[in-house]
C-alpha atoms as a PDB file:
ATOM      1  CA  UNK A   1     -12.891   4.581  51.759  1.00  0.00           C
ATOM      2  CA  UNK A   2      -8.974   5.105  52.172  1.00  0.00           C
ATOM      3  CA  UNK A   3      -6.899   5.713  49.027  1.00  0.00           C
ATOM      4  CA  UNK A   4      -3.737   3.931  48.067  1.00  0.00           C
ATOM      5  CA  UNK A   5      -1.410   6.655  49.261  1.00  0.00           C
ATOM      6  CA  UNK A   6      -1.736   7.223  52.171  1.00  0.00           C
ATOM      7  CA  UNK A   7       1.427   9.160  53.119  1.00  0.00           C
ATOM      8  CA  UNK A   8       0.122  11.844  51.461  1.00  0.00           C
ATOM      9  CA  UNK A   9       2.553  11.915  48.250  1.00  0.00           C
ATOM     10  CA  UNK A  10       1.696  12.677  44.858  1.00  0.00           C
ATOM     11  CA  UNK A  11       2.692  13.559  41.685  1.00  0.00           C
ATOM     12  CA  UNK A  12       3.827  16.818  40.916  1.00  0.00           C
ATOM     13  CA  UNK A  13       4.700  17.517  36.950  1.00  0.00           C
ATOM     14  CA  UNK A  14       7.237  19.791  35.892  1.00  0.00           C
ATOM     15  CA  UNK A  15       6.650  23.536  35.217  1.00  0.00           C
ATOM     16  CA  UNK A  16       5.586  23.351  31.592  1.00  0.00           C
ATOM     17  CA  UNK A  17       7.670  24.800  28.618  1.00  0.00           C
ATOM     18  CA  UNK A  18       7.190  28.607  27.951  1.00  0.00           C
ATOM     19  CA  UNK A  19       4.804  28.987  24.969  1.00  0.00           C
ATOM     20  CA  UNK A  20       6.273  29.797  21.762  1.00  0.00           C
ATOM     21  CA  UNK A  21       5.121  33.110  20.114  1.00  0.00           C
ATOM     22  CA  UNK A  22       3.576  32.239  16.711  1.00  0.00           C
ATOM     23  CA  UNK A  23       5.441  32.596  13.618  1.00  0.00           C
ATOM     24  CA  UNK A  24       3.500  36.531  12.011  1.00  0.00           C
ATOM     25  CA  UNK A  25       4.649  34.953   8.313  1.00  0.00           C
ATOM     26  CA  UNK A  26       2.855  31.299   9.187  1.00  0.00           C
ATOM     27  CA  UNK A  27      -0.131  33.203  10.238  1.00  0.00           C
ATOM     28  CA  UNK A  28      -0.178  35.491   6.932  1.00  0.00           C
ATOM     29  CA  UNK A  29       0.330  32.467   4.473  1.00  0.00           C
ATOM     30  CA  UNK A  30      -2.200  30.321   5.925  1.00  0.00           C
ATOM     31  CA  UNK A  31      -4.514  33.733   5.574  1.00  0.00           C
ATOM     32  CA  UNK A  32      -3.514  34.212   1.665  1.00  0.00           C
ATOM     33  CA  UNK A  33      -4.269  29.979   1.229  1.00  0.00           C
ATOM     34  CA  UNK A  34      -7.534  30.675   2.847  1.00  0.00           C
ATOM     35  CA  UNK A  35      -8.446  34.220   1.534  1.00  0.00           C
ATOM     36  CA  UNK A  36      -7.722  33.362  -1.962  1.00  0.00           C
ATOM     37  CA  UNK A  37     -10.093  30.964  -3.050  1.00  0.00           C
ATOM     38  CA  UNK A  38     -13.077  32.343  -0.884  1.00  0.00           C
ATOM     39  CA  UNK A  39     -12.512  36.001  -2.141  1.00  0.00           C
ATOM     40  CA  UNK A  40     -12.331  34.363  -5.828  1.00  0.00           C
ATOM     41  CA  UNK A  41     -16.036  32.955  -5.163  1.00  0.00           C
ATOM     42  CA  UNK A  42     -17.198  35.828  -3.456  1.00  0.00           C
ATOM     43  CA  UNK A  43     -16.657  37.873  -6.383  1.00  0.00           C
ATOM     44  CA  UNK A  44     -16.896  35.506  -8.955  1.00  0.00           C
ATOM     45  CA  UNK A  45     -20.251  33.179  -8.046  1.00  0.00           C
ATOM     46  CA  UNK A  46     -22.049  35.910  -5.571  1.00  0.00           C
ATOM     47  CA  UNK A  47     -21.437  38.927  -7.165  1.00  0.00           C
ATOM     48  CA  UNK A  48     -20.923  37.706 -10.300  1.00  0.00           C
ATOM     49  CA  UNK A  49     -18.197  39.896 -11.492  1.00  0.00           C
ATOM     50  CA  UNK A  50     -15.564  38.973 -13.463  1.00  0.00           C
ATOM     51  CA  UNK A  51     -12.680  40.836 -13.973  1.00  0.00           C
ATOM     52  CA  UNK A  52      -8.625  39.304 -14.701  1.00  0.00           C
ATOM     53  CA  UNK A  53      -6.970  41.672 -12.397  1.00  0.00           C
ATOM     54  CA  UNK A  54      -9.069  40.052  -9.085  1.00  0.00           C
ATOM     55  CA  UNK A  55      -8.514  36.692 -10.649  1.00  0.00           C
ATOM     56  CA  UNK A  56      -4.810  36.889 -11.022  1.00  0.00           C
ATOM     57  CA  UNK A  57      -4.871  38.732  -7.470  1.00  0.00           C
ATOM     58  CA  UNK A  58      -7.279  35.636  -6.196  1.00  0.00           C
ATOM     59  CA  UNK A  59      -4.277  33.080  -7.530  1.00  0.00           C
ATOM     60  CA  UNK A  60      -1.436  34.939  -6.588  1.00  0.00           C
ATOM     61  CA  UNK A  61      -2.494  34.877  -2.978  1.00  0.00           C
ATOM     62  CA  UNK A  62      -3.069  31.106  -3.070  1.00  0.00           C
ATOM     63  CA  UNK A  63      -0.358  29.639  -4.889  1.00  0.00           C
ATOM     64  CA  UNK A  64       2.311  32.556  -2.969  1.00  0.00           C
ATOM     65  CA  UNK A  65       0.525  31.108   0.334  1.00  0.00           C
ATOM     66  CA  UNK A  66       0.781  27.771  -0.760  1.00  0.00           C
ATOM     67  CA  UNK A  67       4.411  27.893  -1.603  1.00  0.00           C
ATOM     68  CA  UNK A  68       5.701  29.917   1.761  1.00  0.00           C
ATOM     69  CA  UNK A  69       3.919  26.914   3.352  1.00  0.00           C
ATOM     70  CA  UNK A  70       5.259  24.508   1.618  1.00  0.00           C
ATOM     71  CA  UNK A  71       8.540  26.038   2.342  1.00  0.00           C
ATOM     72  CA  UNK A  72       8.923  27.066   5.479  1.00  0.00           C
ATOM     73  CA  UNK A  73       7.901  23.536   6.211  1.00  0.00           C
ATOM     74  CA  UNK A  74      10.688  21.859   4.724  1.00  0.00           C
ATOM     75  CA  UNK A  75      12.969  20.117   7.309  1.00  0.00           C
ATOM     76  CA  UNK A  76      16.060  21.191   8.316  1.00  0.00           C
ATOM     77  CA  UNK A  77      19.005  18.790   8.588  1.00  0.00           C
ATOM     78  CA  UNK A  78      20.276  20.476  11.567  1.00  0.00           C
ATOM     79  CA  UNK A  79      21.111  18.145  14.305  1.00  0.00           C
ATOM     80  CA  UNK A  80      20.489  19.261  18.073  1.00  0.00           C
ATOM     81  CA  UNK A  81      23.508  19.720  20.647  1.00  0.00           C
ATOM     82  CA  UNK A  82      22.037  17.039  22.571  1.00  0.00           C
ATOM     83  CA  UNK A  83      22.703  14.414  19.500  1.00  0.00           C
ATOM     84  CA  UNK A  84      18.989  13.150  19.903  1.00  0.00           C
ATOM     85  CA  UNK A  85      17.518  11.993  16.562  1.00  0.00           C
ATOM     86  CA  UNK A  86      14.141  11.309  14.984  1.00  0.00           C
ATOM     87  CA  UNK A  87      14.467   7.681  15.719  1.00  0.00           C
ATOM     88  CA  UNK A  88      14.507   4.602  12.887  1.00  0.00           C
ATOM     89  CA  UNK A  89      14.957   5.256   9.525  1.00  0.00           C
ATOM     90  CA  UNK A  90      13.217   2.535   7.353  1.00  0.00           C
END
């Protein structure tokens, strides 16, 4: 069976992009969305203690979490050098 090619050619991609180093602050919000709510049912359904100071706690993590989220992902309306856009806007 002969191939196609037969000059021996073939594709070869580009060297890929370098990878980015994650964001430490991404990594620690999506940690206090996460670690909220299970520590609040750890201690509240399977140890079955109560107490306002770990429930606050519990909610601060979340809803601080949720909001550093929330806005760190907000877009920018910086425009690159290149002048390349997000395409159509309906």
């Amino acid at each position: 069976m002969t191939h196609d090619n037969e000059t021996g050619d073939h594709y070869v991609p580009p060297p890929a992009p370098p990878i980015k180093v994650k964001d430490p602050v991404r990594g620690i919000a999506i940690a206090c969305v996460l670690l909220g709510p299970l520590l609040f049912v750890f201690f509240g359904v399977i140890i079955q203690w109560w107490h306002p100071v770990v429930s606050g706690l519990c909610a601060l993590l979340f809803v601080g979490g949720f909001i550093t989220l929330f806005v760190r992902a907000a877009p920018t309306n910086k425009k690159d050098e290149d002048g390349w856009d997000d395409g159509a806007v309906v």
